[in-house]
PDB file of N, CA and C in Angstrom:
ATOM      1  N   UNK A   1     -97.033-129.960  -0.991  1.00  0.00           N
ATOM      2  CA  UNK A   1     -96.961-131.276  -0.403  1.00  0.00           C
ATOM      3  C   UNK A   1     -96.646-132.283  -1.490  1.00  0.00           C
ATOM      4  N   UNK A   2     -95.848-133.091  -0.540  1.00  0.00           N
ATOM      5  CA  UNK A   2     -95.541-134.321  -1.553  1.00  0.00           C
ATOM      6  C   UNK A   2     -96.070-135.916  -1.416  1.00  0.00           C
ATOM      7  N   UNK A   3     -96.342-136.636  -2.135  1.00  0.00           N
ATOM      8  CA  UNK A   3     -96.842-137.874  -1.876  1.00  0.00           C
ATOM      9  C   UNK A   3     -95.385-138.922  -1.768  1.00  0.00           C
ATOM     10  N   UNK A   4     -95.310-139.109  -0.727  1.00  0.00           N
ATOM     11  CA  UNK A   4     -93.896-140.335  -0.348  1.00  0.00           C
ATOM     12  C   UNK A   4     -93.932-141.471  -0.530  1.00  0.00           C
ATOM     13  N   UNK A   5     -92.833-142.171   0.003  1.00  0.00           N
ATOM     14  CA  UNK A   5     -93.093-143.827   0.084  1.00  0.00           C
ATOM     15  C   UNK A   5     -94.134-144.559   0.316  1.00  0.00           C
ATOM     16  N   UNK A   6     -94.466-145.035   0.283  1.00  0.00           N
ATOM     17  CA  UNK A   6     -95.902-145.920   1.045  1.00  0.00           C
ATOM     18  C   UNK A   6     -97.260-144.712   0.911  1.00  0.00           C
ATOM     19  N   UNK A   7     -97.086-144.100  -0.390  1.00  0.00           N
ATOM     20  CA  UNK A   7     -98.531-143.297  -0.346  1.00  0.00           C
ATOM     21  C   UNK A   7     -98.485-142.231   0.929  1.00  0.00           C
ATOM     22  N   UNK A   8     -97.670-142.016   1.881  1.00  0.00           N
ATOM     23  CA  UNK A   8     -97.665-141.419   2.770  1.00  0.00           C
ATOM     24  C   UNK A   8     -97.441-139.371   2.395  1.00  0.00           C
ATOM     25  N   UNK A   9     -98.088-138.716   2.706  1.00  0.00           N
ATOM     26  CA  UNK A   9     -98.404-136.949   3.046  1.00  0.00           C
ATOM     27  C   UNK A   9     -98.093-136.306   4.216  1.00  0.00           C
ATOM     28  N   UNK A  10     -96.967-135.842   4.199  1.00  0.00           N
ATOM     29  CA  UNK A  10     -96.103-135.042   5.655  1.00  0.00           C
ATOM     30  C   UNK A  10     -97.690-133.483   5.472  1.00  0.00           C
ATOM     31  N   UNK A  11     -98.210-133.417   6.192  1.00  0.00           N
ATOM     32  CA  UNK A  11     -98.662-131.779   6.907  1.00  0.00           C
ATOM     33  C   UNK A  11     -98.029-130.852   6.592  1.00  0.00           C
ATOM     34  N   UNK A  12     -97.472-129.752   6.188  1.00  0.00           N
ATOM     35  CA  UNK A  12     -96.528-128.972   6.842  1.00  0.00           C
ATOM     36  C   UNK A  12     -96.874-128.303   7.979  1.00  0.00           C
ATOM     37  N   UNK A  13     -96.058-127.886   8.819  1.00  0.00           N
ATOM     38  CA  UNK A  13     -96.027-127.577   9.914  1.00  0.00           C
ATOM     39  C   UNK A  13     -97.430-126.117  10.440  1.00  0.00           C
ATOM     40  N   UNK A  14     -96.954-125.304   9.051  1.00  0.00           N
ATOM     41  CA  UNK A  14     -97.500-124.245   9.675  1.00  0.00           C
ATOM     42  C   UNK A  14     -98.978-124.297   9.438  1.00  0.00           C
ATOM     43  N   UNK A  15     -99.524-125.437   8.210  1.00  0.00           N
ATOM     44  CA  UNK A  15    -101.108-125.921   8.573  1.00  0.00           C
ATOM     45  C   UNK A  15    -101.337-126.421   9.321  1.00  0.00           C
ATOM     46  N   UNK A  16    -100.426-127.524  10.459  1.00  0.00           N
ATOM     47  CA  UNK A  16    -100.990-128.548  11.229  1.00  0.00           C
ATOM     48  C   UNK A  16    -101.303-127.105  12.624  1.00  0.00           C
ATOM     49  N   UNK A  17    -100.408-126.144  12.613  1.00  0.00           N
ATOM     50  CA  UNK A  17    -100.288-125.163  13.388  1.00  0.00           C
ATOM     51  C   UNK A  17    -102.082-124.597  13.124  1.00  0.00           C
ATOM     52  N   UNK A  18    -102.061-124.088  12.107  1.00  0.00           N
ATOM     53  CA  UNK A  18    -103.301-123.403  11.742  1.00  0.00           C
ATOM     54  C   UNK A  18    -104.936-124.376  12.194  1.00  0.00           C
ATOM     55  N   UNK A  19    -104.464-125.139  11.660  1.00  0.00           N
ATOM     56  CA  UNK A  19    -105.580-126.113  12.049  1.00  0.00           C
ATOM     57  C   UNK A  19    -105.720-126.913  13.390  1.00  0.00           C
ATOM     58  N   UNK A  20    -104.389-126.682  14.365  1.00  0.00           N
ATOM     59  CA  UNK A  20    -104.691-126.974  15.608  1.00  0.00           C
ATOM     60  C   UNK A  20    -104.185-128.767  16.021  1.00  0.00           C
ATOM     61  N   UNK A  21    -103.865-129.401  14.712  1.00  0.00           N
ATOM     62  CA  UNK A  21    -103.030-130.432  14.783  1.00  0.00           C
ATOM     63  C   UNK A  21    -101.773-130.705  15.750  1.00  0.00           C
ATOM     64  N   UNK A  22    -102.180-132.124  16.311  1.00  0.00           N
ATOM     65  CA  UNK A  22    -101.102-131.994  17.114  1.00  0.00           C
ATOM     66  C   UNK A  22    -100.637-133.609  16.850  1.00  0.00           C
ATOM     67  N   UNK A  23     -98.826-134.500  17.340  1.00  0.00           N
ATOM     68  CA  UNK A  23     -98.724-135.318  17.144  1.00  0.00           C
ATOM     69  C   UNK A  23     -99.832-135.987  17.781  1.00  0.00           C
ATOM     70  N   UNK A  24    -100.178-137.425  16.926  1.00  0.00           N
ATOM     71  CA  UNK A  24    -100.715-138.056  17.607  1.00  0.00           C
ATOM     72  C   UNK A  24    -103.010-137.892  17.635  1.00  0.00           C
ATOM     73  N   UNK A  25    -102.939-136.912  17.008  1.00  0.00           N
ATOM     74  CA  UNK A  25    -104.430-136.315  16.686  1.00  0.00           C
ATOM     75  C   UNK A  25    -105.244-137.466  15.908  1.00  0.00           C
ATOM     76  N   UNK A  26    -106.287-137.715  15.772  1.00  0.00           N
ATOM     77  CA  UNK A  26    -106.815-138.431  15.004  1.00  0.00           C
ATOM     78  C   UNK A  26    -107.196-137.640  13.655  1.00  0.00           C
ATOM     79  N   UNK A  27    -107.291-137.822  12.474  1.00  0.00           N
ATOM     80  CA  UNK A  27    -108.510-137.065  11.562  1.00  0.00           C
ATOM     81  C   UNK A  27    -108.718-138.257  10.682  1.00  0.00           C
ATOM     82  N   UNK A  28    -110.300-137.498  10.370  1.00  0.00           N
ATOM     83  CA  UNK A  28    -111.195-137.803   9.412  1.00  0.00           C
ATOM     84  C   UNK A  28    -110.623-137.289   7.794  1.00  0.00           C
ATOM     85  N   UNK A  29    -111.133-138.446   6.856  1.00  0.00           N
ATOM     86  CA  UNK A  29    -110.473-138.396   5.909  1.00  0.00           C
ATOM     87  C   UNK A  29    -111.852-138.711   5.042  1.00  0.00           C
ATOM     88  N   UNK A  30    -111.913-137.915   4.161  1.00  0.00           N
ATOM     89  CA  UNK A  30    -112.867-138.098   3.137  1.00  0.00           C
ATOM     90  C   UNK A  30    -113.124-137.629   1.679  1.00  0.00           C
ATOM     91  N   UNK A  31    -113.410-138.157   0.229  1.00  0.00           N
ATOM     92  CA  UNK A  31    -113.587-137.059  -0.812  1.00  0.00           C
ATOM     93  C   UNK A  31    -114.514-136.803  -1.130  1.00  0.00           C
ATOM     94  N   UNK A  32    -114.085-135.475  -1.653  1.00  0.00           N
ATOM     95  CA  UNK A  32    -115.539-134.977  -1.918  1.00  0.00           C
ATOM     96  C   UNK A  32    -115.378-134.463  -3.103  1.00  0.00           C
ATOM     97  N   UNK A  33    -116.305-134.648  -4.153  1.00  0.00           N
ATOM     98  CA  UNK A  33    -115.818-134.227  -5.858  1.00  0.00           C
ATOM     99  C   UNK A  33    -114.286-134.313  -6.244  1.00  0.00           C
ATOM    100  N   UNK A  34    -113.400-135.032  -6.258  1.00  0.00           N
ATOM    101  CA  UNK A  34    -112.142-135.406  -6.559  1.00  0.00           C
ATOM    102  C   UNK A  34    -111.371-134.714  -5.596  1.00  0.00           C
ATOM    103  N   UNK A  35    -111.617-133.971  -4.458  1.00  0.00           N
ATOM    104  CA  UNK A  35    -110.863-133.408  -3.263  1.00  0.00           C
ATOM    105  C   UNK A  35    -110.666-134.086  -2.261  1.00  0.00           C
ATOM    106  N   UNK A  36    -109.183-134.448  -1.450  1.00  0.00           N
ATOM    107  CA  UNK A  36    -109.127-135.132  -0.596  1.00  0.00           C
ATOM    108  C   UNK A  36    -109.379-134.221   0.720  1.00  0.00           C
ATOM    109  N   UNK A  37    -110.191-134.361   1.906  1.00  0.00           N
ATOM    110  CA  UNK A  37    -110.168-133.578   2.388  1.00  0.00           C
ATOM    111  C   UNK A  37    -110.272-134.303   4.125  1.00  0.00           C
ATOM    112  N   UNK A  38    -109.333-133.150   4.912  1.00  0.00           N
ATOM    113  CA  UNK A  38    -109.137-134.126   6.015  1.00  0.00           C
ATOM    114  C   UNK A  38    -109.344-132.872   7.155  1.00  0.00           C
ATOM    115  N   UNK A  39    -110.316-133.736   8.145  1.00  0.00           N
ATOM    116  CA  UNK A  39    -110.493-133.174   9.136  1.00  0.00           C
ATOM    117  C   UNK A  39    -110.622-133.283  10.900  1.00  0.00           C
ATOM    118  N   UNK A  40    -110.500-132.697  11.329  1.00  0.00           N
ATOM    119  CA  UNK A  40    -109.958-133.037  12.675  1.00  0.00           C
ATOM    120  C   UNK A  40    -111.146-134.048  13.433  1.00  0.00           C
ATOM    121  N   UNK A  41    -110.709-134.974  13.673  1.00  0.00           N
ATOM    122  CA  UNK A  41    -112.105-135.849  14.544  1.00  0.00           C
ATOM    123  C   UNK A  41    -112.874-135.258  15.293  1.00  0.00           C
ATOM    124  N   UNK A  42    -112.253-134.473  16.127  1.00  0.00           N
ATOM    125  CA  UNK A  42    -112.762-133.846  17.288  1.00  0.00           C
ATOM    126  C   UNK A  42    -114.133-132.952  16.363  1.00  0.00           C
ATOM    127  N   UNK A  43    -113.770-132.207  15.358  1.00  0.00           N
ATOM    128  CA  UNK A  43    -114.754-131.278  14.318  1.00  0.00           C
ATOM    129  C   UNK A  43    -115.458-131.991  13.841  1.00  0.00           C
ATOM    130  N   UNK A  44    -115.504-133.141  13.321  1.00  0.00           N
ATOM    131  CA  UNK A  44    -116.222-134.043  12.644  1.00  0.00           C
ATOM    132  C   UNK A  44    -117.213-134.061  13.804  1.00  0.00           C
ATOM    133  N   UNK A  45    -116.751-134.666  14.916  1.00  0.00           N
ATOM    134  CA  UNK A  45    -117.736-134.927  15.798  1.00  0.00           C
ATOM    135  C   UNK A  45    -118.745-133.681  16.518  1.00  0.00           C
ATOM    136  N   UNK A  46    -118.277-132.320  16.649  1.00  0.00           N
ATOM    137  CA  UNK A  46    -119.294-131.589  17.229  1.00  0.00           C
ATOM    138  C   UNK A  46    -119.700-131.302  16.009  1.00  0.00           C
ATOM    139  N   UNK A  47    -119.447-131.298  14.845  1.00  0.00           N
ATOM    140  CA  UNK A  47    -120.849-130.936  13.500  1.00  0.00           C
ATOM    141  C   UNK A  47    -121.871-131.858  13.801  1.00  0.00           C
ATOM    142  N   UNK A  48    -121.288-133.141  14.010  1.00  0.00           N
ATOM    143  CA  UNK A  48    -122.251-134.055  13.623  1.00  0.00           C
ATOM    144  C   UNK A  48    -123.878-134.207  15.237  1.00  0.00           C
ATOM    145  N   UNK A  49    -122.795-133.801  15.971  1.00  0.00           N
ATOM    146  CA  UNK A  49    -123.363-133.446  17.401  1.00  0.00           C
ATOM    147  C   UNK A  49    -125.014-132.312  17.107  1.00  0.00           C
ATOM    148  N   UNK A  50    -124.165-130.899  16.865  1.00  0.00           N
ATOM    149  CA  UNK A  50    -124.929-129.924  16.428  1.00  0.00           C
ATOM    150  C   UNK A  50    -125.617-130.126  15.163  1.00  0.00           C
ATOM    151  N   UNK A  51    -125.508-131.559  14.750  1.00  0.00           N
ATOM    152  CA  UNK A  51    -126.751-131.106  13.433  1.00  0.00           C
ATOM    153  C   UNK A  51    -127.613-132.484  14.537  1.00  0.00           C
ATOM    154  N   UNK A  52    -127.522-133.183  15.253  1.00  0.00           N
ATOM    155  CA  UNK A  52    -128.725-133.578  15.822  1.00  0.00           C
ATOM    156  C   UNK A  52    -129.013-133.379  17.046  1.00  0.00           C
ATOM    157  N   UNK A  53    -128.377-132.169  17.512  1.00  0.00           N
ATOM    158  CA  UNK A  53    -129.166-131.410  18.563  1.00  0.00           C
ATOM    159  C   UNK A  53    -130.721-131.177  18.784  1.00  0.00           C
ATOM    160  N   UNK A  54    -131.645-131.027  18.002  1.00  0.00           N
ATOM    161  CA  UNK A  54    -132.859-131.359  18.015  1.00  0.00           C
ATOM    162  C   UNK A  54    -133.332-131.898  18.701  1.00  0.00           C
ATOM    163  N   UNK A  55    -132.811-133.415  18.494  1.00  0.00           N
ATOM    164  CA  UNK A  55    -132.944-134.430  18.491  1.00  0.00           C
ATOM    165  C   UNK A  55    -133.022-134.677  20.202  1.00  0.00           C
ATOM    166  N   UNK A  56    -134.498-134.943  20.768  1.00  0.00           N
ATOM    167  CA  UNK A  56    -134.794-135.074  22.144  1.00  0.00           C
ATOM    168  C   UNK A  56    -133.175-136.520  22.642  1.00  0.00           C
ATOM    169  N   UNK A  57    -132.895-135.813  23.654  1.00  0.00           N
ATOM    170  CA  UNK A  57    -132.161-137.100  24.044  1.00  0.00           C
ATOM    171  C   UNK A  57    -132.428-138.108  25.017  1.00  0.00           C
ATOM    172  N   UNK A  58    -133.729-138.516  24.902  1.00  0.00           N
ATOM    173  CA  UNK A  58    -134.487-139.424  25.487  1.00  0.00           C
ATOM    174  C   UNK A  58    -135.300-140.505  23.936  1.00  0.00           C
ATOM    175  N   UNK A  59    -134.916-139.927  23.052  1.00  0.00           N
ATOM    176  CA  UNK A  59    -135.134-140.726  21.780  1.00  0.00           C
ATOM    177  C   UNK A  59    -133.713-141.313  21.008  1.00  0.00           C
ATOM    178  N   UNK A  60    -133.418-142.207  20.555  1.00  0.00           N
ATOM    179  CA  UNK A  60    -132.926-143.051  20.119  1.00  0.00           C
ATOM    180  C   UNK A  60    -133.211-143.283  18.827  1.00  0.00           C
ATOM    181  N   UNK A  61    -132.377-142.321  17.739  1.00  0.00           N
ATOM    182  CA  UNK A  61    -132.365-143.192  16.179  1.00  0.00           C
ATOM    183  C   UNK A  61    -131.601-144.298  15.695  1.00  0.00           C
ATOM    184  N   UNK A  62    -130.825-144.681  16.601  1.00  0.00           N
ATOM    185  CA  UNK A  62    -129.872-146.165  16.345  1.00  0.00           C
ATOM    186  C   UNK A  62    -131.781-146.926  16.271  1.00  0.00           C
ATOM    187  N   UNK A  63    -132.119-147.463  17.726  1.00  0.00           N
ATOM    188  CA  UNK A  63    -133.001-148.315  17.614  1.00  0.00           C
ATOM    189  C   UNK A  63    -134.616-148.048  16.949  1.00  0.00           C
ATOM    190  N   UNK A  64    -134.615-146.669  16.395  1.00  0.00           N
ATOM    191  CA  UNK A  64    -135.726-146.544  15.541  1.00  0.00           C
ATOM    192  C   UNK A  64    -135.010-147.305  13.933  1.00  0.00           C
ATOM    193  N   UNK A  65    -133.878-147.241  13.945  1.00  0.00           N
ATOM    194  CA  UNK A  65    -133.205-147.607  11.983  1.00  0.00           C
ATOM    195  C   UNK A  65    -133.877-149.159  12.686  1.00  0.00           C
ATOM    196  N   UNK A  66    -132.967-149.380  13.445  1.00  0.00           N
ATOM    197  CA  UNK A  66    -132.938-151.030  13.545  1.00  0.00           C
ATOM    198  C   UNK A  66    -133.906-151.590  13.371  1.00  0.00           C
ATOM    199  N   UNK A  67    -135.077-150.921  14.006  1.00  0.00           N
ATOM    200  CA  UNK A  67    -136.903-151.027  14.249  1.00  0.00           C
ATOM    201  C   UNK A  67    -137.374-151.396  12.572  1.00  0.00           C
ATOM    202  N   UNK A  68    -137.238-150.389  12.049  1.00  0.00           N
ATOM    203  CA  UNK A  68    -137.028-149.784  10.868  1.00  0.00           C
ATOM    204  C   UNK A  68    -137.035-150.897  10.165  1.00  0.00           C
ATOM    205  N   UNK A  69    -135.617-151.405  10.210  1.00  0.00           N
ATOM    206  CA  UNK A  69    -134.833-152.274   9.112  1.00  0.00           C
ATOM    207  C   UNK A  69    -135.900-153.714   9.547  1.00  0.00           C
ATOM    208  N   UNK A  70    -135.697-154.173  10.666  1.00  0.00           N
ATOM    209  CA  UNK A  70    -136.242-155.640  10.911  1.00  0.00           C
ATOM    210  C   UNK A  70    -137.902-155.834  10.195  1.00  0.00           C
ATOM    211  N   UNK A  71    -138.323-154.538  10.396  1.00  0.00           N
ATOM    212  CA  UNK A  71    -139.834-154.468   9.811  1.00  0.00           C
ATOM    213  C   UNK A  71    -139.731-154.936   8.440  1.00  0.00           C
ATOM    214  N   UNK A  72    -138.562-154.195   7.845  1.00  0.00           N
ATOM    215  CA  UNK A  72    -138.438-153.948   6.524  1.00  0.00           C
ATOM    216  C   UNK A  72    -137.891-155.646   5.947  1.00  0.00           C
ATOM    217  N   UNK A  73    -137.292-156.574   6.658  1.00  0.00           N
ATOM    218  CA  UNK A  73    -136.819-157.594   6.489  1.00  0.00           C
ATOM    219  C   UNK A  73    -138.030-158.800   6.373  1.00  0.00           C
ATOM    220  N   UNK A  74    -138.322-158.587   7.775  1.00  0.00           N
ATOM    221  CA  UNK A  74    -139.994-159.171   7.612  1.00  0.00           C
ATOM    222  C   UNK A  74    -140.668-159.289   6.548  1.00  0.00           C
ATOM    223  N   UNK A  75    -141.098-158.046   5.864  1.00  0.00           N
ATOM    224  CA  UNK A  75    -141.936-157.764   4.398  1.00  0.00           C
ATOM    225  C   UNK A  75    -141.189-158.278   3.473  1.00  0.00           C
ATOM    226  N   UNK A  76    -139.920-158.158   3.309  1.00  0.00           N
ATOM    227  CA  UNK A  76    -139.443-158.953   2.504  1.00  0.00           C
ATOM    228  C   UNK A  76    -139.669-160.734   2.495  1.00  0.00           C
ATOM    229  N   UNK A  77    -139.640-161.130   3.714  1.00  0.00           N
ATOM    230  CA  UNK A  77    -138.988-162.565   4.005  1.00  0.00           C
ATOM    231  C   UNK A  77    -140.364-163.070   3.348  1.00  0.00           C
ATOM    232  N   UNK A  78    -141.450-162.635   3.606  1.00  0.00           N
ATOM    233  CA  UNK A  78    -143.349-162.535   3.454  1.00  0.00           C
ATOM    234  C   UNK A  78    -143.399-162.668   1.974  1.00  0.00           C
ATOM    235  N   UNK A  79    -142.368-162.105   1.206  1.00  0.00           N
ATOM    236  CA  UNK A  79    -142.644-161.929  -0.189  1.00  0.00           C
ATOM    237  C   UNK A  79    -142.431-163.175  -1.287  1.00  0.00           C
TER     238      UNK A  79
END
C-alpha cells in the first residue's frame, strides 16, 4: 500500500475481500504501539457489546459515570 494525495490509503481489493469490506462500510481507526490499525465498525461494536454482556440490562453505566462525576464535582466545588 501506498500513501496518496491528501494522506489518502486505497485497501487492496483482495483484503477489503478478506475482511468483508464493502463500498461505503464504515471502520474504526485506531493506534496501537506505532500500528495503524483499522477495523470494521460493525466488529468494534459486537466486542464492545460482548465484553458488557454481564452487564444486567436494566442497569445503566452512562448514568452511574454521570452520578459518579457530579458527586465528584460537588467535593471539589466544597474544597
Amino acid at each position: 500500500m501506498r500513501i496518496g494525495p491528501q494522506g489518502r490509503a486505497v485497501i487492496p481489493a483482495s483484503v477489503r475481500r478478506q475482511l468483508g469490506l464493502r463500498t461505503g462500510d464504515t471502520v474504526a481507526v485506531r493506534i496501537d504501539g506505532g500500528r495503524l490499525i483499522l477495523e470494521r465498525r460493525q466488529d468494534v461494536l459486537e466486542r464492545l457489546q460482548r465484553r458488557f454482556d454481564h452487564v444486567p440490562r436494566t442497569r445503566s453505566l452512562s448514568k452511574e459515570l454521570l452520578a459518579e462525576r457530579r458527586l465528584e464535582a460537588r467535593r471539589e466545588a466544597k474544597r
